[in-house]
Structures are given as C-alpha cells and as structure tokens.
PDB file of N, CA and C in Angstrom:
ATOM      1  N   UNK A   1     -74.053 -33.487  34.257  1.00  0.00           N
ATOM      2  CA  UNK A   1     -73.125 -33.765  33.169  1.00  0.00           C
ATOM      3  C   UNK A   1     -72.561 -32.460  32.634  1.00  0.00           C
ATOM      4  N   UNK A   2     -71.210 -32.616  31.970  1.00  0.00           N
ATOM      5  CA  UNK A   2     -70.743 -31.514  31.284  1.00  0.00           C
ATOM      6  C   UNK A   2     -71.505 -31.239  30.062  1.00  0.00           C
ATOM      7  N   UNK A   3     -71.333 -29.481  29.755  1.00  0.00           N
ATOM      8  CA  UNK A   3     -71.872 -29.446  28.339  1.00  0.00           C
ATOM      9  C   UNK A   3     -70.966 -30.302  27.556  1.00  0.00           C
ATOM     10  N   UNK A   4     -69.939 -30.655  27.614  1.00  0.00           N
ATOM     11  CA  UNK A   4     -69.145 -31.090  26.383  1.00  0.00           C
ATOM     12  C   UNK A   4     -69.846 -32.283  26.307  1.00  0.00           C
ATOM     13  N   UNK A   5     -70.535 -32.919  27.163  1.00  0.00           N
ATOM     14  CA  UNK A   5     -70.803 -34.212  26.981  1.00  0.00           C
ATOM     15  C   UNK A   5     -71.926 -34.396  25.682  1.00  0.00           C
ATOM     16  N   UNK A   6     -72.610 -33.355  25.455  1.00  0.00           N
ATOM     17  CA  UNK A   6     -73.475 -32.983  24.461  1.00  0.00           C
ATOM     18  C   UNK A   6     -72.907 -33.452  22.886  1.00  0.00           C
ATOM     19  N   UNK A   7     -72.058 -33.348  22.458  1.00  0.00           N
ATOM     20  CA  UNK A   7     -70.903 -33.351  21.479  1.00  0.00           C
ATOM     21  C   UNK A   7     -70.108 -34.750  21.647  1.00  0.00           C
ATOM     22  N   UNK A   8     -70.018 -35.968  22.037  1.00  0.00           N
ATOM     23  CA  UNK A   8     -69.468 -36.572  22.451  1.00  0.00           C
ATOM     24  C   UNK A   8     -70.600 -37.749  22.137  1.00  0.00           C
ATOM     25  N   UNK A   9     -70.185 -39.329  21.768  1.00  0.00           N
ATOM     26  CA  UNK A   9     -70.728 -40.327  22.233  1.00  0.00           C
ATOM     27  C   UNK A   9     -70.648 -40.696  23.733  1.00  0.00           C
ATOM     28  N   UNK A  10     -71.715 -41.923  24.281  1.00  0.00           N
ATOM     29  CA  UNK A  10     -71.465 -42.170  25.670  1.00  0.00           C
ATOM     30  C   UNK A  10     -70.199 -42.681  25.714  1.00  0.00           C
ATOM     31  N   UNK A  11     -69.470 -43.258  24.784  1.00  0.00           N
ATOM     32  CA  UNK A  11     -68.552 -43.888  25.543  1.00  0.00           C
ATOM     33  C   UNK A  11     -67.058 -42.581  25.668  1.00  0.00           C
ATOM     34  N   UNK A  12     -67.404 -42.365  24.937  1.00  0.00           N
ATOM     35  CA  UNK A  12     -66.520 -40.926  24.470  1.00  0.00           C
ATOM     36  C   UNK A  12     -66.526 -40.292  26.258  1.00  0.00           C
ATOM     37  N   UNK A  13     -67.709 -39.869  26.421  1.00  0.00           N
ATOM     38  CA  UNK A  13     -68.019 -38.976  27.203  1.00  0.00           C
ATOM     39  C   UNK A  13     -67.228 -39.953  29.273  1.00  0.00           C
ATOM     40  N   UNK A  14     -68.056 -41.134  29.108  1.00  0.00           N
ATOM     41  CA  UNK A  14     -67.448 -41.906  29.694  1.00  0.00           C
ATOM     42  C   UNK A  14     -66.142 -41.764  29.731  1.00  0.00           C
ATOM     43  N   UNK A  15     -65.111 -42.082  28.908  1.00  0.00           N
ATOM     44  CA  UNK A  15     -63.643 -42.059  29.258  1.00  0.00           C
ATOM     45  C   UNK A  15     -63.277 -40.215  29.364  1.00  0.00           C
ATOM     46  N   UNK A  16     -64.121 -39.546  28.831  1.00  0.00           N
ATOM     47  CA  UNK A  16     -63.241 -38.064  29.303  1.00  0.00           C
ATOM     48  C   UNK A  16     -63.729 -37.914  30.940  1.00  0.00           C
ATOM     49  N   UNK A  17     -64.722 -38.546  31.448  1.00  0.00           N
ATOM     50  CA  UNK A  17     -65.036 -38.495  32.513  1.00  0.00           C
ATOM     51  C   UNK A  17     -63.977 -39.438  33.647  1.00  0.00           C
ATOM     52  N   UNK A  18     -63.392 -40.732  32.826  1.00  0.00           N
ATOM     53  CA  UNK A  18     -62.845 -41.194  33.465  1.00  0.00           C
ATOM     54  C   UNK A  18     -61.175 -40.186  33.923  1.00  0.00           C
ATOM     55  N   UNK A  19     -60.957 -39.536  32.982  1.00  0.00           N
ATOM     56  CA  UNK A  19     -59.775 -39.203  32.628  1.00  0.00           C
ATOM     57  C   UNK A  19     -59.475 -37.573  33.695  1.00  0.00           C
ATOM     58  N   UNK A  20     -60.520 -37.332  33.902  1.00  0.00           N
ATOM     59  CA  UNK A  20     -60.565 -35.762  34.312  1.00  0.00           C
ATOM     60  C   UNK A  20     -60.457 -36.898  36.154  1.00  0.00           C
ATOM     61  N   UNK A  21     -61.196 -37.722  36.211  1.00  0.00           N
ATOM     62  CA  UNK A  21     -61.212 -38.178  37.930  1.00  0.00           C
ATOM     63  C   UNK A  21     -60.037 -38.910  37.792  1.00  0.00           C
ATOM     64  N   UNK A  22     -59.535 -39.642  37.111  1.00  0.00           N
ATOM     65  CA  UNK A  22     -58.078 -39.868  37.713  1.00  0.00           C
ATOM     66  C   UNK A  22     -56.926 -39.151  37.851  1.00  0.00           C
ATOM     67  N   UNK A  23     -57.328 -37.977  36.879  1.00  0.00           N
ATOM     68  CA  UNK A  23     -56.170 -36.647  36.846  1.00  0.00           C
ATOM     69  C   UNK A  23     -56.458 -36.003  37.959  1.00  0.00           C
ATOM     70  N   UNK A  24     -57.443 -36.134  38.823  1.00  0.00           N
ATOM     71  CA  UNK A  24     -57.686 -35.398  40.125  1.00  0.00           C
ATOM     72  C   UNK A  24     -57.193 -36.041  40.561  1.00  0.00           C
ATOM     73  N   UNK A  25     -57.342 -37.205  41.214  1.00  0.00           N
ATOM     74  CA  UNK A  25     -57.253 -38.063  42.300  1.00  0.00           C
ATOM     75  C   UNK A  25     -55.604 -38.502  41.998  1.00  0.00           C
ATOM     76  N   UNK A  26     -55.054 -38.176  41.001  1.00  0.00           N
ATOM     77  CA  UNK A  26     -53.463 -38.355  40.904  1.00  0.00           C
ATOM     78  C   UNK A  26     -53.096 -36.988  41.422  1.00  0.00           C
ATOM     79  N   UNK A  27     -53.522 -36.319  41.050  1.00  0.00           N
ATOM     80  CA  UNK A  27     -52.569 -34.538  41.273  1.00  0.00           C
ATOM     81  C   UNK A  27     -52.812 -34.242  42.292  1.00  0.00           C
ATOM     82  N   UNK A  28     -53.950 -34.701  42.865  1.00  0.00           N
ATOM     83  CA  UNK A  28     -54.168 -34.250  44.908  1.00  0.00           C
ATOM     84  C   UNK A  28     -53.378 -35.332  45.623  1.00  0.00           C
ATOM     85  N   UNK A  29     -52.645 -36.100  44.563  1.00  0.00           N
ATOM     86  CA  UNK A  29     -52.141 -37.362  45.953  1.00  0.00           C
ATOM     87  C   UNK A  29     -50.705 -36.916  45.660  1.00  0.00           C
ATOM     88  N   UNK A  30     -50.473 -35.785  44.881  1.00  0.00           N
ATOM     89  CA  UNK A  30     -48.649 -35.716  44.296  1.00  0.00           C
ATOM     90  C   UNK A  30     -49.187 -34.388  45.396  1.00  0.00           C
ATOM     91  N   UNK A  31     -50.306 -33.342  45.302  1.00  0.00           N
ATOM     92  CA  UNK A  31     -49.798 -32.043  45.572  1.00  0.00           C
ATOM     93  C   UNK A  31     -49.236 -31.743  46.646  1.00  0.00           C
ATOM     94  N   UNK A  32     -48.486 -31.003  47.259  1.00  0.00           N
ATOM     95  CA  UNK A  32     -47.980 -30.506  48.484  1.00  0.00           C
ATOM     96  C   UNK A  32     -47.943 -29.086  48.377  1.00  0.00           C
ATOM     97  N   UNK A  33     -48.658 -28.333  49.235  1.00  0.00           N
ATOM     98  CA  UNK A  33     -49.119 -26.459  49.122  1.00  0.00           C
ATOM     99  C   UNK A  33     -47.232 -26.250  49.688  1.00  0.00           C
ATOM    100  N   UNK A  34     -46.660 -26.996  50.206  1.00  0.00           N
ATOM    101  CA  UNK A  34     -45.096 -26.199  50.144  1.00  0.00           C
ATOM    102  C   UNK A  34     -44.686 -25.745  49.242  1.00  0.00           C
ATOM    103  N   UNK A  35     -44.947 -26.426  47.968  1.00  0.00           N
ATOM    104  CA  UNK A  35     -44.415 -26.486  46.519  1.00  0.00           C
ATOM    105  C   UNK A  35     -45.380 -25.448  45.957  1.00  0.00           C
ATOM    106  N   UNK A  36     -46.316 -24.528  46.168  1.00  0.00           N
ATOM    107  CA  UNK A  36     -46.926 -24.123  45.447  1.00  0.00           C
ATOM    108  C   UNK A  36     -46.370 -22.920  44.745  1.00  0.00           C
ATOM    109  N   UNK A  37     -45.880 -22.271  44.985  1.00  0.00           N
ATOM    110  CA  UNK A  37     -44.825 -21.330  43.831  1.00  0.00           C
ATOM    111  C   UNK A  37     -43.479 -22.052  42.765  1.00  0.00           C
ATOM    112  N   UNK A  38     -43.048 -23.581  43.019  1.00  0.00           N
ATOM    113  CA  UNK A  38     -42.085 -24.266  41.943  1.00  0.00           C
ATOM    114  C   UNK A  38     -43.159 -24.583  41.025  1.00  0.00           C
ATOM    115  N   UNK A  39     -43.071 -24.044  39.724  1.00  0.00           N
ATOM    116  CA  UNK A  39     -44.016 -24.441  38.610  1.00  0.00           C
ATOM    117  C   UNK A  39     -43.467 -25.549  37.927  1.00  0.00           C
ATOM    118  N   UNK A  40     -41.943 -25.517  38.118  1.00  0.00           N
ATOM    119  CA  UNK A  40     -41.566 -27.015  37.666  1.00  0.00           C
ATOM    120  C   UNK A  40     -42.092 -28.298  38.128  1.00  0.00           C
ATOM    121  N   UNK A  41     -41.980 -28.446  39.587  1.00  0.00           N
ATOM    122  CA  UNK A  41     -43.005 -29.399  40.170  1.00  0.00           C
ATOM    123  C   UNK A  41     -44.091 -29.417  39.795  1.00  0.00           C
ATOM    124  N   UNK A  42     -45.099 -28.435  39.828  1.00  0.00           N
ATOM    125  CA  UNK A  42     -46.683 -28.790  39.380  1.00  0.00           C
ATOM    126  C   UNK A  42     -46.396 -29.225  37.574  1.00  0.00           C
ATOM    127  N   UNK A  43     -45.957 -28.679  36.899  1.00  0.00           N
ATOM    128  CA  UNK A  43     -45.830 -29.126  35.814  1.00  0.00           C
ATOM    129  C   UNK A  43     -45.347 -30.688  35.630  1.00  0.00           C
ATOM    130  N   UNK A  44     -44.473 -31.495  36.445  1.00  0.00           N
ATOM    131  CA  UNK A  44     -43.893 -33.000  36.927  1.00  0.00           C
ATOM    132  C   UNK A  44     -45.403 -33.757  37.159  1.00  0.00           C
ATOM    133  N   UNK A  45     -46.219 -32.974  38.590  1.00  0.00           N
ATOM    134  CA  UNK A  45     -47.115 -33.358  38.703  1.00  0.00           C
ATOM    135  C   UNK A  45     -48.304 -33.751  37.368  1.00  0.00           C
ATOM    136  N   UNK A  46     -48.588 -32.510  36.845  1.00  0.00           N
ATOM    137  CA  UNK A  46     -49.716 -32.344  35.891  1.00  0.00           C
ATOM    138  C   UNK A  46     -49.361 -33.742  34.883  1.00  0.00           C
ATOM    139  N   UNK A  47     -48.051 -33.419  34.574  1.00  0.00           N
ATOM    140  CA  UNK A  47     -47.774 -34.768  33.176  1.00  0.00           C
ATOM    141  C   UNK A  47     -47.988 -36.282  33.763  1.00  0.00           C
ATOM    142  N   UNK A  48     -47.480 -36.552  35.193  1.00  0.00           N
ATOM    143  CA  UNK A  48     -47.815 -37.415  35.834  1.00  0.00           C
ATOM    144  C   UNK A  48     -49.190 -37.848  35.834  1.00  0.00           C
ATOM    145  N   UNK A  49     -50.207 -36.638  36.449  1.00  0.00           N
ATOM    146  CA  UNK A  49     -51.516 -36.671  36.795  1.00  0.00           C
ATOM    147  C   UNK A  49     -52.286 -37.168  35.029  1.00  0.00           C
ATOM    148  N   UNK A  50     -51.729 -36.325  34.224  1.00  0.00           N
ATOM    149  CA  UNK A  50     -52.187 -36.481  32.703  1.00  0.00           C
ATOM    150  C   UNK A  50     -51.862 -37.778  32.408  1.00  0.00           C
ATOM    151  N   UNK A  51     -50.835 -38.429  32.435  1.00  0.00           N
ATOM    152  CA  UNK A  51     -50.713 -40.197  32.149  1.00  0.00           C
ATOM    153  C   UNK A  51     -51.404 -41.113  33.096  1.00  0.00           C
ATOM    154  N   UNK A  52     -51.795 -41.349  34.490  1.00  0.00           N
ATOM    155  CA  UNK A  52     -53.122 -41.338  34.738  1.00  0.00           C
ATOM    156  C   UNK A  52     -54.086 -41.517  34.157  1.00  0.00           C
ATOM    157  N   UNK A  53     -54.939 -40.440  33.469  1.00  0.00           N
ATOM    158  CA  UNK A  53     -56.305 -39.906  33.223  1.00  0.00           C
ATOM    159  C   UNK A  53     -55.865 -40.629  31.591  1.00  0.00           C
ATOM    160  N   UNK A  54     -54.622 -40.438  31.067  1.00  0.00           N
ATOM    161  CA  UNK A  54     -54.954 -41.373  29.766  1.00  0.00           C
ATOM    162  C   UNK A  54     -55.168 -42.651  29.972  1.00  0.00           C
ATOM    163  N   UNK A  55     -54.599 -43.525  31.171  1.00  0.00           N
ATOM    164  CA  UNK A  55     -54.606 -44.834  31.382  1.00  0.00           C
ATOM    165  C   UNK A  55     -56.111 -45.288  31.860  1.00  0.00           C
ATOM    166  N   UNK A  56     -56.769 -44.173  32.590  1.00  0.00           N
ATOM    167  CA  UNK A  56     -58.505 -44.752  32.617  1.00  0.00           C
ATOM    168  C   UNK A  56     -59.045 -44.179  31.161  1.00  0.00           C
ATOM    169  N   UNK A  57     -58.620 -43.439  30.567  1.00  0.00           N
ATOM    170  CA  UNK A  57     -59.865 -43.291  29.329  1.00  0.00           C
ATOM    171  C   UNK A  57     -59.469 -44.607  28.796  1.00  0.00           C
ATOM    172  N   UNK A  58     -58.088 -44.959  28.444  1.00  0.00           N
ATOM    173  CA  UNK A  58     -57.808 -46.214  27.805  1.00  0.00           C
ATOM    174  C   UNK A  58     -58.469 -47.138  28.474  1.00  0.00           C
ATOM    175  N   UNK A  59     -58.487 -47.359  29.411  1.00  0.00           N
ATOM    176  CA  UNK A  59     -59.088 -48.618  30.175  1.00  0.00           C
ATOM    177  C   UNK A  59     -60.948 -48.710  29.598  1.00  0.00           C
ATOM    178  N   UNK A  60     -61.319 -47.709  29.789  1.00  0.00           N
ATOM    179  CA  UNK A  60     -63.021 -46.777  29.353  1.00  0.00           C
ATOM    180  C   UNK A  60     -63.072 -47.489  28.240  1.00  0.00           C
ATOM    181  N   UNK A  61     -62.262 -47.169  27.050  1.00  0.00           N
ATOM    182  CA  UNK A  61     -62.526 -47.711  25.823  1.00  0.00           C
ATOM    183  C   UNK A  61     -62.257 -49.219  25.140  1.00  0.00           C
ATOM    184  N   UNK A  62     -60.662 -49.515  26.255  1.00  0.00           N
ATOM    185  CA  UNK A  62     -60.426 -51.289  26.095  1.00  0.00           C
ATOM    186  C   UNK A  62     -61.980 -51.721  26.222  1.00  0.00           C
ATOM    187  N   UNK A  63     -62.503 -51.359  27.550  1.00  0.00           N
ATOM    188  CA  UNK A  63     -63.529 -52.314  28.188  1.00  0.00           C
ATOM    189  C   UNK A  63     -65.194 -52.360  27.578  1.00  0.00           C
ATOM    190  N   UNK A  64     -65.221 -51.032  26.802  1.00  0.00           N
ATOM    191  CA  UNK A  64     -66.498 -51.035  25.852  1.00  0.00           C
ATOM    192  C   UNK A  64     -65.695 -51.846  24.484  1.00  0.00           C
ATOM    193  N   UNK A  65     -64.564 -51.832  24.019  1.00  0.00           N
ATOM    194  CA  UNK A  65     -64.047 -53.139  22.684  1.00  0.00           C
ATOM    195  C   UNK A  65     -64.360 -54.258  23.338  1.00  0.00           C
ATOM    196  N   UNK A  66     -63.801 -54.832  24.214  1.00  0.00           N
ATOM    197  CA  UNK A  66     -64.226 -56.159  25.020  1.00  0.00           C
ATOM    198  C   UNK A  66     -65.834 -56.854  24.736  1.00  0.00           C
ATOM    199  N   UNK A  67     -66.593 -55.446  25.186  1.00  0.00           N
ATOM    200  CA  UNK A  67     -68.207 -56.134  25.668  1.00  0.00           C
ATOM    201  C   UNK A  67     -68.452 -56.192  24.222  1.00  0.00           C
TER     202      UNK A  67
END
C-alpha cells in the first residue's frame, strides 16, 4: 500500500487506488513514443487519462453509497 493510504479512510484510499489504475491503463492505451516530444498531445492524453481515473473513484464511492 501507499503511504498516503495511512491518512485516508478505506474507501477513500480505495477510489484513489481506483483512480491512479485507470489513469494508467487510459494513458498507456492513448500513448504513442512517436509523440513523445509534442507536450500538447501528452497533455490531451493526461486530461483524457485524468477523466478516466475520476470516473472509477466515482464509481469506488457510488458503490460503497449503494451497499
């Protein structure tokens, strides 16, 4: 676990966890190493990859309101 998780409730900790693996798994499926010197693109990417990782923490926290 992260230290931050220390500082954090589980569910807390849960959705930043969710949020950091879908911001991966979005930004490695946009990246292309051609592009790696346009910072405009990675920046397209990142905000992309970042709405993502908000849509699983949201999901993280809908689904602990639910239970």
């Amino acid at each position: 676990m992260d230290t931050i998780d220390m500082y954090m409730t589980e569910i807390e900790a849960r959705g930043e966890h969710a949020f950091r693996e879908a911001y991966y798994i979005e930004y490695m499926r946009l990246f292309d190493s051609t592009y790696v010197n346009d910072h405009q693109r990675q920046e397209f990417w990142s905000a992309l990859a970042h709405q993502a990782g908000k849509l699983a923490r949201e999901r993280v926290f809908t689904a602990q309101a639910a239970a």
